[in-house]
N, C-alpha and C. Protein backbone atom coordinates (compact mmCIF):
# COMPACT_ATOMS: atom_id res chain seq x y z
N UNK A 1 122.98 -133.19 -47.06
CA UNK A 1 121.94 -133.93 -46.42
C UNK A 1 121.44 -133.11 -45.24
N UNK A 2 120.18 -133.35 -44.91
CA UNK A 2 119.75 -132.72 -43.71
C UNK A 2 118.50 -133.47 -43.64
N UNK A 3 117.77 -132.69 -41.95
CA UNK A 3 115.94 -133.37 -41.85
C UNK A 3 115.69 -132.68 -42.02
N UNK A 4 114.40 -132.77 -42.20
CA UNK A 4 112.87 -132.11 -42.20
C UNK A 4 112.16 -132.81 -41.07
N UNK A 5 112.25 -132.77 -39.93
CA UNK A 5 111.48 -133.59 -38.54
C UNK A 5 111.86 -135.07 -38.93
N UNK A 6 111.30 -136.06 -38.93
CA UNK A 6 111.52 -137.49 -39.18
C UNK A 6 112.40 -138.04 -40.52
N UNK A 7 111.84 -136.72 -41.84
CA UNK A 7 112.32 -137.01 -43.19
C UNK A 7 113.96 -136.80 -43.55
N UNK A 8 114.63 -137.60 -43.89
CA UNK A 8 116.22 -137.30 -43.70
C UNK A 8 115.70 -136.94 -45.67
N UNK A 9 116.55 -135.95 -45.66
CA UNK A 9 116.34 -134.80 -47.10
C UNK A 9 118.13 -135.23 -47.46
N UNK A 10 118.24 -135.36 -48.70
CA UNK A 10 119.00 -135.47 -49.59
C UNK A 10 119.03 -133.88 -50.70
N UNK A 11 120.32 -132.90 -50.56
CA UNK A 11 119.90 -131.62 -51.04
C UNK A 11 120.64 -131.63 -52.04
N UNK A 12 120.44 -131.36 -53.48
CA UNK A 12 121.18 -131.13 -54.35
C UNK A 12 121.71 -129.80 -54.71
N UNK A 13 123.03 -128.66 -54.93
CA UNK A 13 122.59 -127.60 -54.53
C UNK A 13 123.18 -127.10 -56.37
N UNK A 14 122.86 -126.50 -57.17
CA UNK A 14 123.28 -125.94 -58.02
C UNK A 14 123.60 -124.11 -57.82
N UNK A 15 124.47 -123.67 -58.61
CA UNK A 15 124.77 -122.32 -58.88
C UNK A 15 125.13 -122.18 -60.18
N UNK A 16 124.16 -120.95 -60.29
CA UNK A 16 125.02 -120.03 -61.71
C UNK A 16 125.13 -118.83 -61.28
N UNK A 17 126.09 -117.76 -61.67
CA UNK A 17 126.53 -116.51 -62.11
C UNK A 17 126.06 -115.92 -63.03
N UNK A 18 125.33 -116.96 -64.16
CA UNK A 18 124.69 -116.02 -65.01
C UNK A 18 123.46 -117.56 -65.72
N UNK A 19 122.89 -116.91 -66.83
CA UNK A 19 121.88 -117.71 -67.53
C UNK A 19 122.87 -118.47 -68.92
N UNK A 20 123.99 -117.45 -69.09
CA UNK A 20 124.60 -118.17 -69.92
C UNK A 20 124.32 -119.61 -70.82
N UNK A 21 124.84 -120.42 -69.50
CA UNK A 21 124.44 -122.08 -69.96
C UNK A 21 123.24 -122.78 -69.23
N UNK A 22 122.16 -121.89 -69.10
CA UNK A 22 121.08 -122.17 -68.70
C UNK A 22 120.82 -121.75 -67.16
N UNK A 23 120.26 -122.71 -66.68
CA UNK A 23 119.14 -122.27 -64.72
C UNK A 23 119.85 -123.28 -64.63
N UNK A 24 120.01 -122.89 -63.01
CA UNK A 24 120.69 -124.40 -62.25
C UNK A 24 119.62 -125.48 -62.54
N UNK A 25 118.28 -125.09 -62.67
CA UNK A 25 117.22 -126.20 -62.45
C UNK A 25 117.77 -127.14 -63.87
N UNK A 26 118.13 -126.55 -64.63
CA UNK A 26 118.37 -127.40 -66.25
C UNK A 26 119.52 -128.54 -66.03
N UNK A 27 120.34 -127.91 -65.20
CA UNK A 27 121.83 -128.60 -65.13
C UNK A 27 121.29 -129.80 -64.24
N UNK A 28 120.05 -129.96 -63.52
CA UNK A 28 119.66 -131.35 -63.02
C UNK A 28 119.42 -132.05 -64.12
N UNK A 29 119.96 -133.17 -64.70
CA UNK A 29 119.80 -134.14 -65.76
C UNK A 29 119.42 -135.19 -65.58
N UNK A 30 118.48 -136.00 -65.92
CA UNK A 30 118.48 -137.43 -65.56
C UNK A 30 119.46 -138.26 -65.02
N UNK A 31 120.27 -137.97 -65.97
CA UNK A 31 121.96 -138.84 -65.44
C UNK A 31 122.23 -137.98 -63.41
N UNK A 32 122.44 -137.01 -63.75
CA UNK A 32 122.30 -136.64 -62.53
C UNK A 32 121.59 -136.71 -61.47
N UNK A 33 120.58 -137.30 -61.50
CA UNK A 33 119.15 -137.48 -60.43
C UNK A 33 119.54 -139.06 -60.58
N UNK A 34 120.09 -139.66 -60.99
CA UNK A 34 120.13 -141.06 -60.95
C UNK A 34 121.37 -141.21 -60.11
N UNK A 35 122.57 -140.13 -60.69
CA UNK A 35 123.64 -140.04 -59.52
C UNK A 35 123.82 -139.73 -58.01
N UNK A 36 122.87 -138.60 -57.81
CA UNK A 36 121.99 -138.76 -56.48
C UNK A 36 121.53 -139.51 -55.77
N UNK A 37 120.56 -140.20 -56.56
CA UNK A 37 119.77 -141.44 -55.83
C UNK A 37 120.38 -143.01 -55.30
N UNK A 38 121.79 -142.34 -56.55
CA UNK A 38 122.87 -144.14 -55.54
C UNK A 38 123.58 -143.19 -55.14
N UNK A 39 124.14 -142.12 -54.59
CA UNK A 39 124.82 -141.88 -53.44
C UNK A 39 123.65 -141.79 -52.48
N UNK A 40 122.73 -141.70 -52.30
CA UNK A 40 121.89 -141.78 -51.38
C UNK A 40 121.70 -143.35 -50.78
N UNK A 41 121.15 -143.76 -52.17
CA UNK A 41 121.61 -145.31 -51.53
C UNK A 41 122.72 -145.65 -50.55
N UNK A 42 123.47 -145.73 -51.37
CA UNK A 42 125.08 -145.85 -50.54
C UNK A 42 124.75 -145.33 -49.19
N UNK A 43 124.86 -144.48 -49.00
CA UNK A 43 124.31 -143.58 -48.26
C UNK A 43 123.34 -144.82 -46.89
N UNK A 44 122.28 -144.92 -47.31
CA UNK A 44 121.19 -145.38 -46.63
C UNK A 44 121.95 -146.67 -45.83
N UNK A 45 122.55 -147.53 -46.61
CA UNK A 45 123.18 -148.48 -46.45
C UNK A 45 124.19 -148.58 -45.38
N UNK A 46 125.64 -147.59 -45.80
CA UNK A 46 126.47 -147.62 -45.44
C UNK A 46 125.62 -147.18 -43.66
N UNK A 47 125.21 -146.42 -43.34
CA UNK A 47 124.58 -145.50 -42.75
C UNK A 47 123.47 -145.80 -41.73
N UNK A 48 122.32 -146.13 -42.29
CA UNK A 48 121.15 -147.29 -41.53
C UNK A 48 120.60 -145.79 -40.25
N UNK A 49 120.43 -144.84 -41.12
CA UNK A 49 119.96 -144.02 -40.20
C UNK A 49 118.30 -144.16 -39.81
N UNK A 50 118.15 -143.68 -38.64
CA UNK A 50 116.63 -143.98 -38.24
C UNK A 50 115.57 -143.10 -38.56
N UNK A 51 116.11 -142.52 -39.47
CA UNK A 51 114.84 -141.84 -40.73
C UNK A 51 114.47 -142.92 -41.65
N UNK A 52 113.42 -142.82 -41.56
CA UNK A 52 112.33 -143.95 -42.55
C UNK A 52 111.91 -143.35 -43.58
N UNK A 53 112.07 -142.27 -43.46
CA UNK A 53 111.72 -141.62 -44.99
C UNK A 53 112.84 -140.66 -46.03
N UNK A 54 112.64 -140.27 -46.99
CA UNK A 54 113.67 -139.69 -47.46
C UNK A 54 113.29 -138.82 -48.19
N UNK A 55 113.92 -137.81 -49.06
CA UNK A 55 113.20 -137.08 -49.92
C UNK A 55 114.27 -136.58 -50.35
N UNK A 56 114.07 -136.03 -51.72
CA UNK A 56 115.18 -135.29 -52.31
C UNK A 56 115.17 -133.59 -53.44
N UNK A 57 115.87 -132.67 -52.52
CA UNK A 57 115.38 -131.56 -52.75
C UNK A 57 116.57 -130.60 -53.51
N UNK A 58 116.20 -129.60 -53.93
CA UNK A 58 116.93 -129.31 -55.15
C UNK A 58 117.10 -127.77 -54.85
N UNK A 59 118.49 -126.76 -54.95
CA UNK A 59 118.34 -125.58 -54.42
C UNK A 59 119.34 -124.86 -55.63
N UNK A 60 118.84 -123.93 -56.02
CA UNK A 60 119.04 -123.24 -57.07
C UNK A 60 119.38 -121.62 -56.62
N UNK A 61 120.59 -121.83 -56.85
CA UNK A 61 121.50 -120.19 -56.32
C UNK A 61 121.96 -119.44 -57.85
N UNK A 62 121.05 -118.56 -57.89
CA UNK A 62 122.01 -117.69 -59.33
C UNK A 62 121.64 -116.19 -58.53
N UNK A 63 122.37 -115.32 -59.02
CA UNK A 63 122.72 -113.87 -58.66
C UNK A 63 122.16 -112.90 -58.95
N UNK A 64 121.30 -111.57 -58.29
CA UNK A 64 120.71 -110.52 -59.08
C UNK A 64 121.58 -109.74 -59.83
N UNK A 65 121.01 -108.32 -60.76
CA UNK A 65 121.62 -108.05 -60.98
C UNK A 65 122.50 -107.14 -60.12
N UNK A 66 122.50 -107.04 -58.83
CA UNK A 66 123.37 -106.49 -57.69
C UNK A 66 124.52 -107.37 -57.20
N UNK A 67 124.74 -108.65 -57.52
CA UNK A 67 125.01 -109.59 -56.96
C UNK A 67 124.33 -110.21 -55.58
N UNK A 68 123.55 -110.38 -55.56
CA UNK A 68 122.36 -110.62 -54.39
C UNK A 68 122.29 -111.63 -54.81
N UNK A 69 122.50 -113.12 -53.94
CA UNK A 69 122.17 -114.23 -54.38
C UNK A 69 120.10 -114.45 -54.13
N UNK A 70 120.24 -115.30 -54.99
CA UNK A 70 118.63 -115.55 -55.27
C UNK A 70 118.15 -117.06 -55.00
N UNK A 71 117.60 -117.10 -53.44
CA UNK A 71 117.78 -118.83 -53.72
C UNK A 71 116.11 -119.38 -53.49
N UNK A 72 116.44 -120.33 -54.37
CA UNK A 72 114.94 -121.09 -54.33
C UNK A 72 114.82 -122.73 -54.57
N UNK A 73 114.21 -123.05 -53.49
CA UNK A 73 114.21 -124.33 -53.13
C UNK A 73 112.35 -124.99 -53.77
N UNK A 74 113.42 -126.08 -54.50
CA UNK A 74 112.21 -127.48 -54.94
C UNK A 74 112.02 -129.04 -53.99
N UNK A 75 110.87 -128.33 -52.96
CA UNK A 75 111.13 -129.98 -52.58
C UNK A 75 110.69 -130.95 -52.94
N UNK A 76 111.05 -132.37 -52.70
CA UNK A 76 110.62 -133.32 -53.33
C UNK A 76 110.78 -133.22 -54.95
N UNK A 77 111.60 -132.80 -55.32
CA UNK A 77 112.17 -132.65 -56.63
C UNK A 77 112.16 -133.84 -57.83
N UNK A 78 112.66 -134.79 -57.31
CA UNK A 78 112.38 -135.91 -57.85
C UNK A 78 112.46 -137.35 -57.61
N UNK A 79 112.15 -138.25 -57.81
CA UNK A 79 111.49 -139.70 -57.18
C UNK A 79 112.50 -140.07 -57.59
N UNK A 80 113.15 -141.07 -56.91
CA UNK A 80 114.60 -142.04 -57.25
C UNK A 80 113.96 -143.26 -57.58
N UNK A 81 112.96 -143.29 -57.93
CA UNK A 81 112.47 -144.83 -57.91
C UNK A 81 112.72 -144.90 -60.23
């Protein structure tokens, strides 16, 4: 979790080592973006933080071929609604 100024951001972070079993972006699944969105809940609840907004962003770490990590961020990734 982190902000963005007022927006409290919910970060999902994936890694691969290789393409093998796909892009981290693939390994986000529905089931998984739904698992997010109630720990976030939970979250909101348990919590009652004074961010009014939320958002949820998605960060994708796989490796060059140097081992140089490669990272690239999706914000607002996807709607929990």
């Amino acid at each position: 979790m982190a902000r963005d100024g007022p927006t409290l951001v919910f970060v999902e972070v994936k890694t691969r080592v290789s393409q093998r079993y796909g892009s981290p972006f693939e390994a986000l699944t529905p089931a998984k973006c739904r698992q997010v969105a109630a720990m976030a809940a939970d979250y909101l609840v348990r919590r009652r933080p004074s961010a009014r907004a939320c958002r949820f962003d998605v960060v994708a770490v796989t490796f060059d071929q140097y081992g140089k990590p490669v990272i690239e961020v999706i914000r607002n990734a996807f709607d929990a609604t």
